[in-house]
N, C-alpha and C. Protein backbone atom coordinates (compact mmCIF):
# COMPACT_ATOMS: atom_id res chain seq x y z
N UNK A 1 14.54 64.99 62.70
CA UNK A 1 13.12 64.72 62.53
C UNK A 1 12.33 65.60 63.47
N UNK A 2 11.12 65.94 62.94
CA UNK A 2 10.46 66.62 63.74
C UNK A 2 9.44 66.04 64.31
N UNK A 3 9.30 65.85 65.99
CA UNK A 3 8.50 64.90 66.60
C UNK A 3 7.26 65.40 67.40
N UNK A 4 7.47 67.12 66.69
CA UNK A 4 6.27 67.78 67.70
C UNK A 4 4.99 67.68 67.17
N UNK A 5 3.93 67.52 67.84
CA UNK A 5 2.92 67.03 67.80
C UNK A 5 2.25 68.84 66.74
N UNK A 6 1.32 68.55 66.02
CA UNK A 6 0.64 69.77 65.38
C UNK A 6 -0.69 69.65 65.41
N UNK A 7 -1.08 70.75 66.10
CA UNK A 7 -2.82 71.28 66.19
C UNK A 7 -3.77 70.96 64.78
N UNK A 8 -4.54 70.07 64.58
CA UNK A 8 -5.35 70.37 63.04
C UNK A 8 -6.67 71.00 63.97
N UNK A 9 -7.22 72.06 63.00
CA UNK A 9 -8.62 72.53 63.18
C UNK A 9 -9.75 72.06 62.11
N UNK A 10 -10.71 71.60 62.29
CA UNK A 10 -11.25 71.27 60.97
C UNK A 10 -12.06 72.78 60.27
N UNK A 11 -12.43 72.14 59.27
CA UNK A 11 -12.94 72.99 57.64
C UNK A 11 -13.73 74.03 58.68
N UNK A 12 -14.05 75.48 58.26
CA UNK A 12 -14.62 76.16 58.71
C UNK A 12 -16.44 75.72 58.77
N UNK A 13 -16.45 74.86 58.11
CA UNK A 13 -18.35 74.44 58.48
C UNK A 13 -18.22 73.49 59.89
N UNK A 14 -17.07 72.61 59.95
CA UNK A 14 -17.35 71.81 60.97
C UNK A 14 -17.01 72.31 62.18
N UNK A 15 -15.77 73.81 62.28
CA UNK A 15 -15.76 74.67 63.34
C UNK A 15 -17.02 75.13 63.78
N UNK A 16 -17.70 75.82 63.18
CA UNK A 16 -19.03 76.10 62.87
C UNK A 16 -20.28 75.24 64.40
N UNK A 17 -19.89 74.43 63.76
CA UNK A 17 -20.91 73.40 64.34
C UNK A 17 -20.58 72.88 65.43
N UNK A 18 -18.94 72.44 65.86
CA UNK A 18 -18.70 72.62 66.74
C UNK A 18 -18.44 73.65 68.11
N UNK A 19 -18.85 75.05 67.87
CA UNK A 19 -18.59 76.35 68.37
C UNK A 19 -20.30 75.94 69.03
N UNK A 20 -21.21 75.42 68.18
CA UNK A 20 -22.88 75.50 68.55
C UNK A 20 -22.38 74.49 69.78
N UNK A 21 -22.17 73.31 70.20
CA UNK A 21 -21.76 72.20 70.72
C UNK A 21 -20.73 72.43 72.19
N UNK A 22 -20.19 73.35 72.00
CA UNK A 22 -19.54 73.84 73.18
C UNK A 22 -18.10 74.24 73.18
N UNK A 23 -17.02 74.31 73.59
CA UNK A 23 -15.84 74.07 73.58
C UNK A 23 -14.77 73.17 72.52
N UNK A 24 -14.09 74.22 71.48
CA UNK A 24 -13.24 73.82 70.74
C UNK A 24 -12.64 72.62 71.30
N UNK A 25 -12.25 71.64 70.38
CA UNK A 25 -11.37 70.66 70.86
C UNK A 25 -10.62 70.45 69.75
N UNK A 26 -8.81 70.50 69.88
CA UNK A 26 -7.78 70.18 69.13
C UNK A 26 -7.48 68.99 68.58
N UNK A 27 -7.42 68.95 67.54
CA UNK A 27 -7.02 67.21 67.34
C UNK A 27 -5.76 67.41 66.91
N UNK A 28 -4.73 66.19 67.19
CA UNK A 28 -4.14 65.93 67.55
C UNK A 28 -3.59 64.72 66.11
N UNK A 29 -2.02 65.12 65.61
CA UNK A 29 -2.01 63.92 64.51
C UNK A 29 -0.26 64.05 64.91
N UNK A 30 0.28 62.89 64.70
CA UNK A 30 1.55 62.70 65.23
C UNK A 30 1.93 62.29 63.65
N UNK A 31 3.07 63.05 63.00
CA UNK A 31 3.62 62.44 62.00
C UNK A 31 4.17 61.03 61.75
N UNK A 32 4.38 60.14 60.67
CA UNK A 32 4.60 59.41 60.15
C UNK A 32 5.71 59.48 60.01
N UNK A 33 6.56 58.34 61.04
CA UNK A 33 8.11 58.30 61.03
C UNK A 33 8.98 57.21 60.03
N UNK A 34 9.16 57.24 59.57
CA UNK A 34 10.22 56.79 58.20
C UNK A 34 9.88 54.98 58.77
N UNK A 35 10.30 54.55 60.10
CA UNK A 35 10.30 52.98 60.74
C UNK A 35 8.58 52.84 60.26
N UNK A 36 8.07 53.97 60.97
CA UNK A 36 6.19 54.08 60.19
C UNK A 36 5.58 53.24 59.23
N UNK A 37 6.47 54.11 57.99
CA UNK A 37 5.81 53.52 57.01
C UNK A 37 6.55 52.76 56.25
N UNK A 38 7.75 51.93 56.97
CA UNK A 38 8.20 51.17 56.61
C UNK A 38 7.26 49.97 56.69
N UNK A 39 7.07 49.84 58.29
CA UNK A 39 6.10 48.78 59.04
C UNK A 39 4.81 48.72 57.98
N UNK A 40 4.29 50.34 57.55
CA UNK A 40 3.32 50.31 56.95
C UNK A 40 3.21 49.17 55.48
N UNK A 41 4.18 49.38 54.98
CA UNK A 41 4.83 48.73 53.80
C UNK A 41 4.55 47.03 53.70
N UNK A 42 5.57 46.75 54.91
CA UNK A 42 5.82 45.34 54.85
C UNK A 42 4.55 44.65 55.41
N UNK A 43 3.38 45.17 56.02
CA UNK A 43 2.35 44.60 56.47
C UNK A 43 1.62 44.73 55.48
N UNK A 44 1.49 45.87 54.43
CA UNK A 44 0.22 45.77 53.08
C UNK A 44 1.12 44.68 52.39
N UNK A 45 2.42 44.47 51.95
CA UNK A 45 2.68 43.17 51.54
C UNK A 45 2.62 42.24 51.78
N UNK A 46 2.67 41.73 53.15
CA UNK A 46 2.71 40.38 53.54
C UNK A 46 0.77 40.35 53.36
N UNK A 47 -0.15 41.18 53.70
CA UNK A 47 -1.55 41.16 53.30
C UNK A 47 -1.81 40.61 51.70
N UNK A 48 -1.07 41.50 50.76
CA UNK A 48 -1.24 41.16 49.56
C UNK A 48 -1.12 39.68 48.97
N UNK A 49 0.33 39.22 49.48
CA UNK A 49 1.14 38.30 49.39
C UNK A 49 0.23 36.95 49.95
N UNK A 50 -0.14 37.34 50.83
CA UNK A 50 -1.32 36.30 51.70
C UNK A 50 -2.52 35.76 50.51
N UNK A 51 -3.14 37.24 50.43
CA UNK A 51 -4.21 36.79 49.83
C UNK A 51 -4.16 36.43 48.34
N UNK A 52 -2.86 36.56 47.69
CA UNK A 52 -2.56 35.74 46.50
C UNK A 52 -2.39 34.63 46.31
N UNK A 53 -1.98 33.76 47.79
CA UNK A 53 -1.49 32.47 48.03
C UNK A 53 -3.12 31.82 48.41
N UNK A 54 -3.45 32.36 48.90
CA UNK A 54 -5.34 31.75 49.32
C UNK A 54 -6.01 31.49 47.94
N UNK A 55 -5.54 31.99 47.08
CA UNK A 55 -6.44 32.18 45.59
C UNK A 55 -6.08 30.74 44.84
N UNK A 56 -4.18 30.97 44.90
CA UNK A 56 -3.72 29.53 44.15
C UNK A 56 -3.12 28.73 44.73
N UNK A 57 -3.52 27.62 45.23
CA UNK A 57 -3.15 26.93 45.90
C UNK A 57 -2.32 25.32 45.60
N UNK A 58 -1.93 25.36 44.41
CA UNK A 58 -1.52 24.31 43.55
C UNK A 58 -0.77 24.25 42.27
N UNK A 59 0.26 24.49 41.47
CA UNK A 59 0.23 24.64 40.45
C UNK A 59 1.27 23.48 39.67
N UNK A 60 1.37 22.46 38.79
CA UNK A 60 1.76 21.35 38.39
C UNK A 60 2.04 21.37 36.88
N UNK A 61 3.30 21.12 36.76
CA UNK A 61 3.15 21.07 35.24
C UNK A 61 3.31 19.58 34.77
N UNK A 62 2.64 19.15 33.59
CA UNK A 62 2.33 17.51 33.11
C UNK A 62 3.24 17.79 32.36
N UNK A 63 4.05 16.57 31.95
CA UNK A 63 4.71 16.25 30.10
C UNK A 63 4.29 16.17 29.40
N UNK A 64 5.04 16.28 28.32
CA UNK A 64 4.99 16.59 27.01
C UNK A 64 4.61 14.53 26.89
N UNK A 65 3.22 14.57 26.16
CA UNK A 65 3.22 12.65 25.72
C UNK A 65 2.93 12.67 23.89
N UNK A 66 4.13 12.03 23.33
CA UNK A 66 3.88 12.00 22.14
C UNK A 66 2.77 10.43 21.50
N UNK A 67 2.18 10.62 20.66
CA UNK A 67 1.11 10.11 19.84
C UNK A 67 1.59 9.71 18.71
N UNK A 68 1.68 8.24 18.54
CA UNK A 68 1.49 8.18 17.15
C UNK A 68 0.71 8.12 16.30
N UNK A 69 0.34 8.81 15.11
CA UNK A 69 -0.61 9.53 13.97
C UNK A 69 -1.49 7.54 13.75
N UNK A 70 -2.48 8.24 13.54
CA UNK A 70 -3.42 7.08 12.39
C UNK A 70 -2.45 6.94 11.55
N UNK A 71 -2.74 6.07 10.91
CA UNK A 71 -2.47 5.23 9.84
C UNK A 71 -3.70 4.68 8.80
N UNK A 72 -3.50 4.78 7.51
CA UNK A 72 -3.83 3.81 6.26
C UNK A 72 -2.07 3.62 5.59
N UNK A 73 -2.08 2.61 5.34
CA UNK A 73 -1.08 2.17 4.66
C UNK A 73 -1.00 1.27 3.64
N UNK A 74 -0.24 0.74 2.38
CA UNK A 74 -0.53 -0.02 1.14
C UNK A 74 -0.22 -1.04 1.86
N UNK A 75 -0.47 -2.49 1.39
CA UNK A 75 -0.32 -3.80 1.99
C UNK A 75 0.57 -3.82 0.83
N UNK A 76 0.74 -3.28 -0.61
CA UNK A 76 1.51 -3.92 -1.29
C UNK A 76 2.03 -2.11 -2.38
N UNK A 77 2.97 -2.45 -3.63
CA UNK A 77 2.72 -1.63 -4.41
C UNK A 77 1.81 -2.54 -5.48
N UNK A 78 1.55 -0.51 -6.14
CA UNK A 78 0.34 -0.76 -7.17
C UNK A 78 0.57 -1.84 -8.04
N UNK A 79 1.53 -2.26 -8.55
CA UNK A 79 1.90 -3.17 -9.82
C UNK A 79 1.26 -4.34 -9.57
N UNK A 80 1.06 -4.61 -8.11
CA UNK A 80 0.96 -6.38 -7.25
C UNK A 80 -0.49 -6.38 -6.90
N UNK A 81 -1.21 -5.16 -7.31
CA UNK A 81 -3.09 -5.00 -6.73
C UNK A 81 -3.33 -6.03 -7.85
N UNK A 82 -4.35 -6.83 -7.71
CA UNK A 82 -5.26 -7.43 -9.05
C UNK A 82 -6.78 -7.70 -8.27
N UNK A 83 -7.44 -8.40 -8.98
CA UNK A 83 -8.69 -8.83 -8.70
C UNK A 83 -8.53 -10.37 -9.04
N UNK A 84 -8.13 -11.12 -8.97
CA UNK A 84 -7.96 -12.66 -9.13
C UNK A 84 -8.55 -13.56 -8.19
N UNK A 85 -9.23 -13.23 -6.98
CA UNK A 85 -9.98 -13.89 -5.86
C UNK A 85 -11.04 -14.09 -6.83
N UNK A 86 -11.94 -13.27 -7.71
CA UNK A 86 -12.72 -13.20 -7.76
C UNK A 86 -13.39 -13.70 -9.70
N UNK A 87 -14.23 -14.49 -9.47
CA UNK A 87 -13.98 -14.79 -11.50
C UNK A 87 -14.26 -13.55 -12.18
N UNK A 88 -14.02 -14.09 -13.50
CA UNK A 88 -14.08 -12.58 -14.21
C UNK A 88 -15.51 -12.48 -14.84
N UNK A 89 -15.96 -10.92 -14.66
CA UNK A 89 -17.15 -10.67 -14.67
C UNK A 89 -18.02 -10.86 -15.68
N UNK A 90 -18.97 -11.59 -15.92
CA UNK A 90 -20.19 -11.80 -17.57
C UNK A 90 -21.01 -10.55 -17.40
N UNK A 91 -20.68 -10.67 -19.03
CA UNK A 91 -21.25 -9.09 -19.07
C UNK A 91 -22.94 -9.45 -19.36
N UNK A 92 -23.34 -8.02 -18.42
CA UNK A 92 -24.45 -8.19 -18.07
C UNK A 92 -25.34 -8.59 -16.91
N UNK A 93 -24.00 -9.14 -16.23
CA UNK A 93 -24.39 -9.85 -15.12
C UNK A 93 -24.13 -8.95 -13.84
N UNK A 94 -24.47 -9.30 -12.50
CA UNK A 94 -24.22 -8.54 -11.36
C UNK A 94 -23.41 -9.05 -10.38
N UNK A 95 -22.53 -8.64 -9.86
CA UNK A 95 -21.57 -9.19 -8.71
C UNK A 95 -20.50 -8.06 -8.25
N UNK A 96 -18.96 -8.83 -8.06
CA UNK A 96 -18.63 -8.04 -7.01
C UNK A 96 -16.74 -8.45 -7.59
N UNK A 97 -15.90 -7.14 -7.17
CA UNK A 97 -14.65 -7.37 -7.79
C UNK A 97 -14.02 -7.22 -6.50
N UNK A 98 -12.63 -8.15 -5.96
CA UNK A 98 -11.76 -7.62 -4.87
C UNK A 98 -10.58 -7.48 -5.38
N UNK A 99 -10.76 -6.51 -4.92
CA UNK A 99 -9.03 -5.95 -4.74
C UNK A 99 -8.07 -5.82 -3.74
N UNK A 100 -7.15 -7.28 -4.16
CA UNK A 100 -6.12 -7.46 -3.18
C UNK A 100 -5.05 -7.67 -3.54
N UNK A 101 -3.71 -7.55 -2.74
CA UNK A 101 -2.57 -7.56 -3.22
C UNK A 101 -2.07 -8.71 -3.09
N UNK A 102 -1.39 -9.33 -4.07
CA UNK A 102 -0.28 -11.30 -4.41
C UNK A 102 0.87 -10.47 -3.76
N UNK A 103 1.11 -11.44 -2.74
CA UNK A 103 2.71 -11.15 -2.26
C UNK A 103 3.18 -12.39 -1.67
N UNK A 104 4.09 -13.14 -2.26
CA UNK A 104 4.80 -14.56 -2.12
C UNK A 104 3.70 -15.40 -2.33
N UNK A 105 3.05 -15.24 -3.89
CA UNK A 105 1.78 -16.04 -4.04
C UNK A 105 0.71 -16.07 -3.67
N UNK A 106 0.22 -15.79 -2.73
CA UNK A 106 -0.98 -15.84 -1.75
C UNK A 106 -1.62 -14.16 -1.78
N UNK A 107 -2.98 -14.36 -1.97
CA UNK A 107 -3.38 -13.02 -2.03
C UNK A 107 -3.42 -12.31 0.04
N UNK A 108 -3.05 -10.84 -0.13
CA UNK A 108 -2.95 -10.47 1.04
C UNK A 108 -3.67 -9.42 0.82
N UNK A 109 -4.17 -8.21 2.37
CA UNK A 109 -4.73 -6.95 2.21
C UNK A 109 -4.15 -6.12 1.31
N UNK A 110 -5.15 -5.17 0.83
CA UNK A 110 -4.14 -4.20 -0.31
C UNK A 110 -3.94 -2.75 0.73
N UNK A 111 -4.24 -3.22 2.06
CA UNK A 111 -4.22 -1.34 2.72
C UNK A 111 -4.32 -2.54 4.25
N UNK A 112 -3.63 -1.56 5.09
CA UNK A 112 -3.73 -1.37 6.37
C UNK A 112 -4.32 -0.69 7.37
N UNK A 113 -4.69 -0.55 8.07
CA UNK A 113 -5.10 0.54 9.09
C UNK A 113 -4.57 0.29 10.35
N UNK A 114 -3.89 1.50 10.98
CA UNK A 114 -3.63 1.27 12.06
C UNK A 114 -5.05 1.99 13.43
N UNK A 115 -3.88 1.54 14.38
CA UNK A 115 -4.34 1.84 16.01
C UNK A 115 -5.92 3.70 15.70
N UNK A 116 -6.46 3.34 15.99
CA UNK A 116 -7.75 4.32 15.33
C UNK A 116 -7.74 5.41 14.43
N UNK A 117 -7.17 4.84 13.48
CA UNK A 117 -7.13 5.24 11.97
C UNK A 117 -8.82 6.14 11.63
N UNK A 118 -8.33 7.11 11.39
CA UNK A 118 -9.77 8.03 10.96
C UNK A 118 -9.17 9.03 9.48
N UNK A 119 -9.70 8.19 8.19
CA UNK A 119 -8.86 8.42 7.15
C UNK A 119 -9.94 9.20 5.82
N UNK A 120 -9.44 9.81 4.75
CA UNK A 120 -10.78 9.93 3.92
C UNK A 120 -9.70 9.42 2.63
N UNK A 121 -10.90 8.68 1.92
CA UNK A 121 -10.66 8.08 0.65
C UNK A 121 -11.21 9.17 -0.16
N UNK A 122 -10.60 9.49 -1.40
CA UNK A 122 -10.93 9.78 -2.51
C UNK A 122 -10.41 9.22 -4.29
N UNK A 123 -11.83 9.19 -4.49
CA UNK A 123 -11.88 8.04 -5.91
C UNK A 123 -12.72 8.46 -7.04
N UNK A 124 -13.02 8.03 -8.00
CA UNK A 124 -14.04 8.42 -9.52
C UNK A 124 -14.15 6.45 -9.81
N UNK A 125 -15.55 6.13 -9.19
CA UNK A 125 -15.71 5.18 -9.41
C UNK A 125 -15.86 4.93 -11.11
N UNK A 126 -15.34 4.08 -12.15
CA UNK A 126 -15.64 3.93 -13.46
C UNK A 126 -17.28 3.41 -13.48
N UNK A 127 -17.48 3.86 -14.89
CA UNK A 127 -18.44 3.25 -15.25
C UNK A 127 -18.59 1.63 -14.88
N UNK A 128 -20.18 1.18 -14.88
CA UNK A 128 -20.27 0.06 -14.11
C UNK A 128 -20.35 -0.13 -12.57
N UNK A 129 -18.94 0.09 -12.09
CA UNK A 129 -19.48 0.11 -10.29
C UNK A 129 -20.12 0.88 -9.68
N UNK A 130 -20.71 0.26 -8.91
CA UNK A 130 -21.64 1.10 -8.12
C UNK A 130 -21.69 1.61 -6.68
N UNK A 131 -20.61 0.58 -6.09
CA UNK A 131 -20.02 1.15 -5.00
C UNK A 131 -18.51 0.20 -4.37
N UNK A 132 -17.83 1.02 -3.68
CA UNK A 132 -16.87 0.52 -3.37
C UNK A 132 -16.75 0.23 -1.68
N UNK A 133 -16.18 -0.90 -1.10
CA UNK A 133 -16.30 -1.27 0.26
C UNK A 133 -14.36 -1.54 0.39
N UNK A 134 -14.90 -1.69 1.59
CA UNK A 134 -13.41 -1.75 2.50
C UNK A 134 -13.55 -2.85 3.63
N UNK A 135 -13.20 -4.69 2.57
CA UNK A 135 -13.45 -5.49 3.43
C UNK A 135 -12.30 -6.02 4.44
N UNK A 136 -12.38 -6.75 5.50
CA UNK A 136 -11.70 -7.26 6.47
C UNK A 136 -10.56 -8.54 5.27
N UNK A 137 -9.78 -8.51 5.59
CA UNK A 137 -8.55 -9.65 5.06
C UNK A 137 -8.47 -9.95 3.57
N UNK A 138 -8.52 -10.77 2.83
CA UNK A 138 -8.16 -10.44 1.61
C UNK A 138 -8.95 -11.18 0.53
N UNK A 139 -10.46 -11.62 1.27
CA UNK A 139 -11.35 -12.57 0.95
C UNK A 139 -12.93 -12.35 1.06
N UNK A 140 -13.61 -12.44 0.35
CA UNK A 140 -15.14 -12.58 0.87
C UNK A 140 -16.02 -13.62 1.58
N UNK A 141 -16.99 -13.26 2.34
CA UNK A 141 -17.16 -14.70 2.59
C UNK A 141 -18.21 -15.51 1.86
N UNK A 142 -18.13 -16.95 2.04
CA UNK A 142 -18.63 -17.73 1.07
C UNK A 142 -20.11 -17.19 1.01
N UNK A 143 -20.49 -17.70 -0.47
CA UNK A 143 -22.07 -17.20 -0.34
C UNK A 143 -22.40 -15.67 -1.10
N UNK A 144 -21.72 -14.44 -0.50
CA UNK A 144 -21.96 -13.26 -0.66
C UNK A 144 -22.29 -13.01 -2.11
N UNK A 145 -23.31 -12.35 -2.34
CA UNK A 145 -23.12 -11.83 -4.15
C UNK A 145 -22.79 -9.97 -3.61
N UNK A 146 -23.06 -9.51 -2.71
CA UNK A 146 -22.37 -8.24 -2.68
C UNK A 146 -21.15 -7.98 -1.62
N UNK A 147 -20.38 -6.70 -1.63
CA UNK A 147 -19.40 -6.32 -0.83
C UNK A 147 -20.17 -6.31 0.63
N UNK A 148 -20.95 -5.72 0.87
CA UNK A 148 -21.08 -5.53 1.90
C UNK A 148 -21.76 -6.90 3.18
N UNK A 149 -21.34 -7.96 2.09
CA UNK A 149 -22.37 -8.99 3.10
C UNK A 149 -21.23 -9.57 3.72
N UNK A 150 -20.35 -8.68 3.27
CA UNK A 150 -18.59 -9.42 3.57
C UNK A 150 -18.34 -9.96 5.08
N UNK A 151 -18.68 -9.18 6.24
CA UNK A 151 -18.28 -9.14 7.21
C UNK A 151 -18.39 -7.80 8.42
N UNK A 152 -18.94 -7.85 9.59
CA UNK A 152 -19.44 -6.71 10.15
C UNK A 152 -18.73 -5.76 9.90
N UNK A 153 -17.41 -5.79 9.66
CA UNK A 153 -16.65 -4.70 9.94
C UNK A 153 -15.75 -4.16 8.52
N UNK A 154 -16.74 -4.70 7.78
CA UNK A 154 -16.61 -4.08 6.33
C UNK A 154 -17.35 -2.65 6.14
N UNK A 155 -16.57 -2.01 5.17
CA UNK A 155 -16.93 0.12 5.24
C UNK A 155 -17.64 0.21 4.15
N UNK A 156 -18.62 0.69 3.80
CA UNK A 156 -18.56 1.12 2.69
C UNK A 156 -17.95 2.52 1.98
N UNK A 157 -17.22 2.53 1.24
CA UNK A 157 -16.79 3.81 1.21
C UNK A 157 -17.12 4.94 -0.02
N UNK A 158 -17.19 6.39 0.69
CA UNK A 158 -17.54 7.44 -0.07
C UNK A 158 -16.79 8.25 -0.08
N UNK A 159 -16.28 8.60 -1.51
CA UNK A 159 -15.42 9.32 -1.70
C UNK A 159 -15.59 11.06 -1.42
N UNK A 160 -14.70 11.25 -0.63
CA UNK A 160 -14.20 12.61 0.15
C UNK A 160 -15.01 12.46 1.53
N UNK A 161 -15.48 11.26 1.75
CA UNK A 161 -16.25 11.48 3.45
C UNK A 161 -14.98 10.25 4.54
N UNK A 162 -14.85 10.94 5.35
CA UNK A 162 -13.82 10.57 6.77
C UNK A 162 -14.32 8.77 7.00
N UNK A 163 -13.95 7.84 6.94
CA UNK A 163 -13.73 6.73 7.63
C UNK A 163 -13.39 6.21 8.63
N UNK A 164 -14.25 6.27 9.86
CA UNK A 164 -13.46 5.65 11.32
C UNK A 164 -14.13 4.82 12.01
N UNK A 165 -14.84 3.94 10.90
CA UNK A 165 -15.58 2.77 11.48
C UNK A 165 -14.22 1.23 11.66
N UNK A 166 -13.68 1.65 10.77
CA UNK A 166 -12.48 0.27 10.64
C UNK A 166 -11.58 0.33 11.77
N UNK A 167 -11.68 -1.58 12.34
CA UNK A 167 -11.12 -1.36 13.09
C UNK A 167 -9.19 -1.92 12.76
N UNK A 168 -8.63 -1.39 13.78
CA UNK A 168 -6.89 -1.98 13.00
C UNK A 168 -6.87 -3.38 12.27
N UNK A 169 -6.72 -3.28 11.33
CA UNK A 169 -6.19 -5.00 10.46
C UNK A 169 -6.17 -4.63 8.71
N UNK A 170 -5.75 -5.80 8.38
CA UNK A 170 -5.76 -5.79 6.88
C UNK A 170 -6.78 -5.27 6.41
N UNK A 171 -6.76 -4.51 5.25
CA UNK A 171 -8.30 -4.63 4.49
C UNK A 171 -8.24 -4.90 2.66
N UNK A 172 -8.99 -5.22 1.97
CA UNK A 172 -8.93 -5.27 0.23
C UNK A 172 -10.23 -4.31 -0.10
N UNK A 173 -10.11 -3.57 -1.22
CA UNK A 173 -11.78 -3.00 -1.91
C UNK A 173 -12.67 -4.41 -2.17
N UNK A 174 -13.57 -4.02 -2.31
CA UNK A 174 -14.30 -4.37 -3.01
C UNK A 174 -15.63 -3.90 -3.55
N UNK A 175 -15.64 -4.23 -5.09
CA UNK A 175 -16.33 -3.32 -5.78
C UNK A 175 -17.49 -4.13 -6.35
N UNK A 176 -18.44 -3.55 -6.40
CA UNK A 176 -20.15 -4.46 -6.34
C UNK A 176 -20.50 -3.75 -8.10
N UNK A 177 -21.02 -4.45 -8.79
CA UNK A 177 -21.62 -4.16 -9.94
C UNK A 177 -23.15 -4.66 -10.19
N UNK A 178 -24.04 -3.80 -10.84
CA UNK A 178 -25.02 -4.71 -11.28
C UNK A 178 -25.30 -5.10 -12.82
N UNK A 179 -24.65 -4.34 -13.76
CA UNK A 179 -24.64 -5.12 -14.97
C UNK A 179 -22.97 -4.88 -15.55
N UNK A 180 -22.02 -5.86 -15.43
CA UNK A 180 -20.83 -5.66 -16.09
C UNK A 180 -21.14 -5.31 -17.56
N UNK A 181 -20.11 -4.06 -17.80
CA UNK A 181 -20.17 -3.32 -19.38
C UNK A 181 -19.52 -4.38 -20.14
N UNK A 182 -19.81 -4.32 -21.25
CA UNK A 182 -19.46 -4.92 -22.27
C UNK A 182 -17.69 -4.81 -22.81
N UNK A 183 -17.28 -3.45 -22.55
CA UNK A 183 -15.97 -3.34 -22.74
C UNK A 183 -15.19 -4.01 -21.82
N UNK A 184 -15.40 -4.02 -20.72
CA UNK A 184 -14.83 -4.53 -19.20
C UNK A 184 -14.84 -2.84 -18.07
N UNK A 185 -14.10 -3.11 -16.98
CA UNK A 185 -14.38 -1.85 -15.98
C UNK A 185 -12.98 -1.54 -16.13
N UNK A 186 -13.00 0.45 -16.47
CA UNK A 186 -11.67 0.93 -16.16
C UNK A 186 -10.97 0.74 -15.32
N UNK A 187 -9.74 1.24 -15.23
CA UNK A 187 -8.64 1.31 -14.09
C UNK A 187 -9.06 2.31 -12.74
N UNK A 188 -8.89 2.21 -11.68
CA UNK A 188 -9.19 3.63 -11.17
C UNK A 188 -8.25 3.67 -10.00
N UNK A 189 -8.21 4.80 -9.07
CA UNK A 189 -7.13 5.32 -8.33
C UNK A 189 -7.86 5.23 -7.33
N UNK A 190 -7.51 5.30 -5.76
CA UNK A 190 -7.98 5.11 -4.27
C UNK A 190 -7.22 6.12 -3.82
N UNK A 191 -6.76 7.17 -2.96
CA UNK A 191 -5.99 8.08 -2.38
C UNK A 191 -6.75 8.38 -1.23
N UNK A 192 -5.77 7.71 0.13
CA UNK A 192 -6.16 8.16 1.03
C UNK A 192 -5.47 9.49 1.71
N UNK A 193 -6.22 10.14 2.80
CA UNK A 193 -5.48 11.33 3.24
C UNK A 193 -6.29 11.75 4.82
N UNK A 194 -5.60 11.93 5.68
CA UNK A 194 -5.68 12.30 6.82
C UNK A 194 -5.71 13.96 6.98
C-alpha cells in the first residue's frame, strides 16, 4: 500500500487567486485505506438501517376470520306453498292472499332469512295483484284488509331491488288485490338471489 501523503494544487483560477493572497499553500489528502472504507461502509449501513427502523415501527399480521354468507331459504318445497290462511277471493272484491307453506298440518313460513340477510327478489306479478309483501310468521294480523298492515317488520317487495330491511325469522308473501279477476290469479314464481 502506498501511505505517502500527495500534494493537490487547486484548478488554475483558484491558484490564481491564491498567488493575489500571498503564499502557496499545499493541501494535503491521505488516501483511503481498504479498513477506510470498510468502516466507511458499515457506518452508511447501520445509518440506513437506523433510519428504516424509525419509519416502521410495528408490523402484525391478523387471521384469516371466516363469515357465514346471508341467507334466504325455502321454509318448505314448492308442491307444499298454498294460500289456505286466507278465504278465497270474490271476484271483484279487494283483499289480500298468503303464501305459506303446510308442513305436519299447520301452516309455517314459506322462506327464511338468516343472520343479516341482504337478498333481491325477482317476480312478474299476474294480473290482479298489485303488490307483493314479505310478512313476519305464517299469519296476518287480525283486522288487516292489506299486506302491509301485517306487522312492523313486514317488506314490501320489488322485484329486482335488494331487501335488507328483514330481520332473521320466518317469513310468508303476501299478496294485496283490489278487484279479484274473474278467472282467478295466475301461478307465479319468487327467485331469490344474492
Amino acid at each position: 500500500m502506498n501511505d505517502e501523503i500527495e500534494p493537490i494544487y487547486p484548478e488554475d483560477s483558484e491558484k490564481q487567486a491564491n498567488e493575489s493572497r500571498g503564499p502557496r499553500k499545499k493541501l494535503l489528502r491521505k488516501p483511503a485505506t481498504r479498513g477506510g472504507r470498510i468502516l466507511f461502509a458499515i457506518v452508511a449501513m447501520a445509518f440506513l438501517v437506523g433510519g428504516v427502523a424509525a419509519v416502521i415501527i410495528l408490523t402484525q399480521t391478523l387471521p384469516f376470520v371466516p363469515v357465514n354468507p346471508p341467507s334466504v331459504t325455502a321454509g318448505c318445497a314448492n308442491q307444499d306453498i298454498g294460500w289456505g290462511v286466507t278465504p278465497v277471493p270474490t271476484q271483484g272484491k279487494a283483499g289480500f292472499v298468503i303464501f305459506t307453506c303446510y308442513d305436519h298440518g299447520g301452516a309455517v313460513p314459506a322462506f327464511n332469512v338468516g343472520e343479516a340477510a341482504v337478498a333481491t327478489p325477482t317476480f312478474n306479478l299476474p294480473a290482479g295483484y298489485v303488490d307483493l309483501w314479505a310478512i313476519p310468521g305464517a299469519n296476518i294480523a287480525a283486522g288487516a284488509t292489506r299486506c302491509g298492515m301485517a306487522q312492523q317488520t313486514s317488506a314490501n317487495l320489488t322485484s329486482g331491488s335488494p331487501v335488507s330491511s328483514l330481520d332473521p325469522g320466518g317469513y310468508s308473501y303476501c299478496a294485496d288485490y283490489f278487484s279479484a279477476p274473474s278467472g282467478g290469479f295466475a301461478s307465479f314464481t319468487v327467485t331469490w338471489s344474492q
